[in-house]
Protein backbone atom coordinates (compact mmCIF):
# COMPACT_ATOMS: atom_id res chain seq x y z
CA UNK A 1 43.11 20.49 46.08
CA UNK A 2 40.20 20.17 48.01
CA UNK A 3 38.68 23.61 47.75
CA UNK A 4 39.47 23.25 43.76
CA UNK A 5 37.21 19.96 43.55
CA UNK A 6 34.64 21.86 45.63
CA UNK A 7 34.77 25.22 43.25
CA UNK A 8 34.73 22.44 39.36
CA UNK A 9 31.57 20.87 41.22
CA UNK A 10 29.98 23.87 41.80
CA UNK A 11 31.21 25.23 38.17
CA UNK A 12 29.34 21.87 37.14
CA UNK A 13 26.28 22.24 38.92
CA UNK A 14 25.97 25.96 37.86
CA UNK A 15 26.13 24.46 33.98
CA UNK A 16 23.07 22.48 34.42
CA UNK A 17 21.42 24.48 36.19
CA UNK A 18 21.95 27.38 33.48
CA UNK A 19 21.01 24.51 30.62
CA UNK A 20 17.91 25.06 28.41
CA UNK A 21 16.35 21.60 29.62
CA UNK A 22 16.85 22.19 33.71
CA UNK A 23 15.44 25.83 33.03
CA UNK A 24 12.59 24.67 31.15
CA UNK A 25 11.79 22.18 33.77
CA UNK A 26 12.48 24.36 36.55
CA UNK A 27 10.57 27.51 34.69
CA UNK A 28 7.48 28.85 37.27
CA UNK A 29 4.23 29.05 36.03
CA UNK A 30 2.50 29.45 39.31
CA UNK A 31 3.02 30.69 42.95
CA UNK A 32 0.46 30.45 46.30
CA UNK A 33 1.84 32.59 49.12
CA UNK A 34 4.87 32.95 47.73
CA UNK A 35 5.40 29.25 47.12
CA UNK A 36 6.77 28.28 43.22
CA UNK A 37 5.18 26.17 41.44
CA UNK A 38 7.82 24.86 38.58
CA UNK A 39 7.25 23.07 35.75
CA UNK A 40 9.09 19.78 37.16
CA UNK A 41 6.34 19.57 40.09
CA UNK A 42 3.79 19.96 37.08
CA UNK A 43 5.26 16.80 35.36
CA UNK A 44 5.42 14.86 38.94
CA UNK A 45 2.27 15.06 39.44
CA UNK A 46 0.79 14.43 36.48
CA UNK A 47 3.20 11.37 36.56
CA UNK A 48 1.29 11.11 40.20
CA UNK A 49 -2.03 11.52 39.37
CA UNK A 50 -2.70 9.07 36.60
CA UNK A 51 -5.89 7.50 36.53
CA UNK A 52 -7.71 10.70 38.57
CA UNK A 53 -6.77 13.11 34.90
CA UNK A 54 -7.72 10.22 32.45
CA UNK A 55 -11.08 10.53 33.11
CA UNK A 56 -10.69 14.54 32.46
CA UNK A 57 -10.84 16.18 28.91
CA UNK A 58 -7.15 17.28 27.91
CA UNK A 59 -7.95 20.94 28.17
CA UNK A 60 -8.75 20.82 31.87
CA UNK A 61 -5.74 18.63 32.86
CA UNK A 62 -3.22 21.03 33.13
CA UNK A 63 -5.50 23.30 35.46
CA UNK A 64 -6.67 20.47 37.58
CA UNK A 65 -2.96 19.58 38.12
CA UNK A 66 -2.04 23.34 38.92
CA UNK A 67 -4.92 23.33 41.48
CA UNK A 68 -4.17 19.99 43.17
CA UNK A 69 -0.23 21.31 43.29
CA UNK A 70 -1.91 24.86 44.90
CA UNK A 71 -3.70 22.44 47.43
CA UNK A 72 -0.64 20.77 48.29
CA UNK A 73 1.51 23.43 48.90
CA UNK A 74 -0.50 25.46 51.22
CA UNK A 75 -1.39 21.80 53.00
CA UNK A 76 2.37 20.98 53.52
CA UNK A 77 3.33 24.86 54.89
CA UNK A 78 0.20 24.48 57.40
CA UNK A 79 1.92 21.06 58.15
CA UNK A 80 4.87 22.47 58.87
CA UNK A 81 3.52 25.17 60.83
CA UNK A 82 1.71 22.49 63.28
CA UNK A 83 4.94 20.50 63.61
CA UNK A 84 3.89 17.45 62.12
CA UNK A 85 7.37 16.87 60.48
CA UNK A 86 8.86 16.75 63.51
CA UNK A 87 6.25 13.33 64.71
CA UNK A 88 8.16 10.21 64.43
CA UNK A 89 5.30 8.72 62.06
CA UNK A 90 6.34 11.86 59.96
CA UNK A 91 10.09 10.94 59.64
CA UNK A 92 9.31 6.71 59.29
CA UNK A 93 7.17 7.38 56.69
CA UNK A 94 10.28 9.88 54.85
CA UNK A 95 12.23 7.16 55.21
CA UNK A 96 10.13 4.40 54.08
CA UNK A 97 8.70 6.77 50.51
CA UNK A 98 12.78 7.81 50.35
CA UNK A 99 13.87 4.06 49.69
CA UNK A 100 10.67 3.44 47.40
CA UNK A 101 11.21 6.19 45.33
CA UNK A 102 15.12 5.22 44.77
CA UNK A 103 14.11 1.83 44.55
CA UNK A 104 11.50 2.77 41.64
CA UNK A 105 13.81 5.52 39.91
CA UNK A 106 17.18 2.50 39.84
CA UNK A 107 14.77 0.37 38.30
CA UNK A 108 13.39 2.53 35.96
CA UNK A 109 16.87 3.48 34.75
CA UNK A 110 18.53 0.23 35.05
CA UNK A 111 15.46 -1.22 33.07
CA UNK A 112 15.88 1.18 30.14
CA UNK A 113 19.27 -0.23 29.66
CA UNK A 114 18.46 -3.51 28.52
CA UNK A 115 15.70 -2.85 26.41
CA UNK A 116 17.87 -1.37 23.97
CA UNK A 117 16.81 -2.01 19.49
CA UNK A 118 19.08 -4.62 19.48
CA UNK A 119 17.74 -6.92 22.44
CA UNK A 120 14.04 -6.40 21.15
CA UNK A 121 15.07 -7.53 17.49
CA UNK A 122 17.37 -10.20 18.82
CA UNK A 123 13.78 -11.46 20.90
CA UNK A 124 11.78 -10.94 17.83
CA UNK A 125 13.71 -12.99 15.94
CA UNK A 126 14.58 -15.96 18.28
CA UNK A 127 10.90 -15.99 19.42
CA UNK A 128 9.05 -16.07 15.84
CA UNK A 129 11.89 -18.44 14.59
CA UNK A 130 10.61 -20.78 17.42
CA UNK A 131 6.66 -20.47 16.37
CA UNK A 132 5.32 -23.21 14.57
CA UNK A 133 3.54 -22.16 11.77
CA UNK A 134 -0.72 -21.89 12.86
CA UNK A 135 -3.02 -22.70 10.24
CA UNK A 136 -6.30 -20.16 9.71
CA UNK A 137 -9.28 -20.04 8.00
CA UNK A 138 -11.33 -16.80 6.62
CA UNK A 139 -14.92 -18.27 7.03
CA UNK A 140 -19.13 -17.21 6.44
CA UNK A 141 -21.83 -18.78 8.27
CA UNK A 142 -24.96 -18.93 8.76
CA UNK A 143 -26.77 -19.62 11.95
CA UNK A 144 -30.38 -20.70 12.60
CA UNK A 145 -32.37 -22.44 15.17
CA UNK A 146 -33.24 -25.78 14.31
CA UNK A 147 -31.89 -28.71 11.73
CA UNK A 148 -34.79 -27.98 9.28
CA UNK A 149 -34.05 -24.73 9.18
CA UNK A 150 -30.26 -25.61 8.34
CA UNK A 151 -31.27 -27.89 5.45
CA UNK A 152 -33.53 -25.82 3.53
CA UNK A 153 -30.42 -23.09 3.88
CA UNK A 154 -28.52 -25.83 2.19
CA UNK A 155 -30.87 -25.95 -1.12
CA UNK A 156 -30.89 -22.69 -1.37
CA UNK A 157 -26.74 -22.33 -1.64
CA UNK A 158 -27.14 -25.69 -3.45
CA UNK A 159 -29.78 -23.54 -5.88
CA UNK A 160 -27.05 -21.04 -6.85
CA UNK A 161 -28.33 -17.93 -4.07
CA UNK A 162 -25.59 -15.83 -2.68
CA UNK A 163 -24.41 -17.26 0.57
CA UNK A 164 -23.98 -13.36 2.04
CA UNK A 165 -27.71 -12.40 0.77
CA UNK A 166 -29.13 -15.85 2.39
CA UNK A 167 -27.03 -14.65 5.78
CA UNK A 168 -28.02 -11.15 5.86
CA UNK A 169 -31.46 -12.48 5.57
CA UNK A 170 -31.84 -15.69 7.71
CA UNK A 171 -29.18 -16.06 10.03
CA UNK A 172 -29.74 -15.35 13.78
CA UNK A 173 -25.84 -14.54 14.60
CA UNK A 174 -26.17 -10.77 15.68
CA UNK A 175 -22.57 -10.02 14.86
CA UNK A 176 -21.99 -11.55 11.35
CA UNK A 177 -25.48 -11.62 10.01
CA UNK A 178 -25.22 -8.20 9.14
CA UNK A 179 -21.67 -8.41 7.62
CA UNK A 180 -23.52 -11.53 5.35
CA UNK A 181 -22.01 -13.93 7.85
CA UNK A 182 -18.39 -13.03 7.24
CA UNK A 183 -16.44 -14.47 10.74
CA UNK A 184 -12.62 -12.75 9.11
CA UNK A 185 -10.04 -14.97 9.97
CA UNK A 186 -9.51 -17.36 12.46
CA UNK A 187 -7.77 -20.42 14.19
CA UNK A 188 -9.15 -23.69 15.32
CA UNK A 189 -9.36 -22.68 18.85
CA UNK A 190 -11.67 -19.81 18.44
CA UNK A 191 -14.46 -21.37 17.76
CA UNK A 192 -16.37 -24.64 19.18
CA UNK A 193 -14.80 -27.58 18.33
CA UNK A 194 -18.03 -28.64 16.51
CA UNK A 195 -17.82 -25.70 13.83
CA UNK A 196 -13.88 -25.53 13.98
CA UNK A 197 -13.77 -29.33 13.09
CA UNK A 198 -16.40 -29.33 9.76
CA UNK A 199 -14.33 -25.52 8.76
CA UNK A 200 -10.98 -26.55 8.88
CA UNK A 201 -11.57 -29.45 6.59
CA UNK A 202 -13.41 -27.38 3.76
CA UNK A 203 -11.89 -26.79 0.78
CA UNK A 204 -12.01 -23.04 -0.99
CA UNK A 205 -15.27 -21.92 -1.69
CA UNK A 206 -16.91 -25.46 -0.81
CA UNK A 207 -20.24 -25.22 1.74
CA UNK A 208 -20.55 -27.72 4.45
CA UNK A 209 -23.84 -29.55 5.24
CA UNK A 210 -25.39 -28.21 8.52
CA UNK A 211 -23.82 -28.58 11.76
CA UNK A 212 -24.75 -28.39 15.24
CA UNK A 213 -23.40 -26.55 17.91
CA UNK A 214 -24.72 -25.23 21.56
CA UNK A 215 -25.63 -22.71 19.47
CA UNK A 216 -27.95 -23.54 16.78
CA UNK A 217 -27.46 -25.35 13.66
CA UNK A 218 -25.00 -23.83 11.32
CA UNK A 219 -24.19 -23.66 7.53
CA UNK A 220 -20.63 -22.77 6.74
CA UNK A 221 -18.65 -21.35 3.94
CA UNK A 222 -14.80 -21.29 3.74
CA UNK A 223 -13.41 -18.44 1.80
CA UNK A 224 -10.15 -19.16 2.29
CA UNK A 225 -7.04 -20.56 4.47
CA UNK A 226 -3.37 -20.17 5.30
CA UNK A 227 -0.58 -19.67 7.51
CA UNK A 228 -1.55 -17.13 10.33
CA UNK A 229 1.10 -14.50 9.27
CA UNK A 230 3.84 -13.57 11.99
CA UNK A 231 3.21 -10.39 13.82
CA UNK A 232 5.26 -6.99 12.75
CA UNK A 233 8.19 -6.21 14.43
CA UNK A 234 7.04 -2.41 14.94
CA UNK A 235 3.55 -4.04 15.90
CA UNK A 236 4.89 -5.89 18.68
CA UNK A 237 7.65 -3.95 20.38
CA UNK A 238 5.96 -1.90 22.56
CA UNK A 239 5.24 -5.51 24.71
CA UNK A 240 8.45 -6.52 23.87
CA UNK A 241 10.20 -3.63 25.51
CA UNK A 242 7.80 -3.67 28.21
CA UNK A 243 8.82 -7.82 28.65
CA UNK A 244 12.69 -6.72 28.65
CA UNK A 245 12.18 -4.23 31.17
CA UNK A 246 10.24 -6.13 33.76
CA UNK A 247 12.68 -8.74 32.98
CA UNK A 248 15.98 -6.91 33.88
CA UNK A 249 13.91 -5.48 37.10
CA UNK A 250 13.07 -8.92 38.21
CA UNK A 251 16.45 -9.96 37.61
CA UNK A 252 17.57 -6.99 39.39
CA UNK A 253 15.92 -7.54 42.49
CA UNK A 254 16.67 -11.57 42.48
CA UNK A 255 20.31 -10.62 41.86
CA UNK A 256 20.32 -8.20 44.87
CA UNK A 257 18.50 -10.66 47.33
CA UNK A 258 21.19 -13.68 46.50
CA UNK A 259 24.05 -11.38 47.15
CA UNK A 260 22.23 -10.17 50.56
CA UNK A 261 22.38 -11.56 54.13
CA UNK A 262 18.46 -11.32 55.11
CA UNK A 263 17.52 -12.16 58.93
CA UNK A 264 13.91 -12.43 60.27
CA UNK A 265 13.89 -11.57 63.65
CA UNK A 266 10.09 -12.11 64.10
CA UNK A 267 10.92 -15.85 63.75
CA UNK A 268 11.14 -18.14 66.45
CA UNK A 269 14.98 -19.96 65.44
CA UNK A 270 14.90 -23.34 64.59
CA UNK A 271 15.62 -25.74 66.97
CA UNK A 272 18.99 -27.89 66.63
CA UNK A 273 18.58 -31.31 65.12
CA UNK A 274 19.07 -33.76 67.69
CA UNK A 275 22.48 -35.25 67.91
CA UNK A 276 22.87 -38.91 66.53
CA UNK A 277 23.44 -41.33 69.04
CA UNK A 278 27.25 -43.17 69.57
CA UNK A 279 27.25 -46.58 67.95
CA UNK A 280 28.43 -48.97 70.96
């Protein structure tokens, strides 16, 4: 029985190991003194790497990767050859990267369970249902330096000129002066509560009279309000997958530690309470 469980495991492993997807990843592409270099160590260390290849054009990535793996191999065999495996720094640190990397790999997978369609539309919908609804306003302005200023602005919209030619022309905001003072849309808290307070009470198309803020003196048009709409689903589910996975890790770990008997031995031990003395 034995020696049959021994031959279907190795009839197993032989089936993987013959699969397109293990060949692919274990395909060579390189080889330094003999050493392979596979395309599975080519997707570790990219994985590895990270920031270092951002900053590289795609088309050198690959090579820089090869080279670093090149480096690494002939580093490790002159290593070996010096006996630095057999330090006990060497085999500590083993042990210590061993239980990282299982720790990271159990998360990873055990992560990728629970943020599953289902759980991130079930948390889309229970989260916007919650959201009151946020009002908005799609505003112009016009910004100049002084009150005077502001109030000959004011005649001129009151005259009949176009509030985006009088913007482009006059007003000292470097980011919507250009754009003839158009601000998009916005909610209360994104602006001063000086201009936020006079724009939110506009009506449609009405101009205010100048207002003053720590940055000049202002002359505002609102083009339009409503209900900030609700984010898309599709839009948002890249941080809400990344929420239910850092979720289920946390979890994970606070799970682990409650089930766990942890003793710090660097501690000094508490001394005993002092025992209550008899009533007479």
């Amino acid at each position: 029985m034995k020696s049959f469980r021994l031959g279907t495991l190795s009839f197993g492993l032989a089936l993987v190991a013959a699969s397109p997807v293990f060949a692919q990843a274990d395909k060579v592409i390189a080889r330094v003194d003999g050493m392979n270099i596979t395309e599975r160590e080519i997707a570790l260390a990219t994985e590895d790497l990270g920031e270092r290849l951002a900053q590289l054009p795609d088309e050198r990535k690959r090579d820089e990767v090869v080279n670093y793996l090149v480096d690494l191999k002939l580093g490790a065999k002159a290593a070996i050859a010096a006996k630095t495996a057999d330090s006990p720094d060497f085999a500590a640190r083993l042990a210590y990267f061993r239980e990282k990397v299982l720790l990271d790999q159990y998360l990873t997978a055990e992560a990728k369970k629970a943020a599953t369609p289902e759980a991130a539309r079930r948390l889309y919908d229970e989260t916007t249902k919650a959201m009151a609804p946020e009002e908005e306003v799609n505003a112009r302005h016009i910004l100049v330096e002084d009150e005077a200023q502001a109030k000959a602005v004011a005649e001129r919209l009151k005259k009949g000129e176009d509030f985006a030619k009088v913007a482009a022309e006059l007003s000292k905001d470097p980011g919507s002066g250009k754009e003839g003072g158009s601000l998009g849309w916005f909610t209360k808290d994104r602006m001063v509560p000086e201009f936020a307070e006079v724009a939110f009470k506009l009506n449609k198309g009405q101009v205010s009279d100048p207002v003053k803020s720590q940055f000049g003196w202002h002359v505002i048009k609102l083009e339009d309000k409503r209900n900030k709409p609700l984010p898309d689903f599709a839009t948002v589910k890249p941080q809400i997958d990344q929420y239910l996975e850092r979720k289920a890790q946390q979890d994970m770990i606070v799970a682990l530690r409650e089930k766990a008997k942890v003793e710090r031995l660097d501690q000094p031990t508490a001394a005993p309470a002092p025992a209550e003395p008899k009533k007479p």
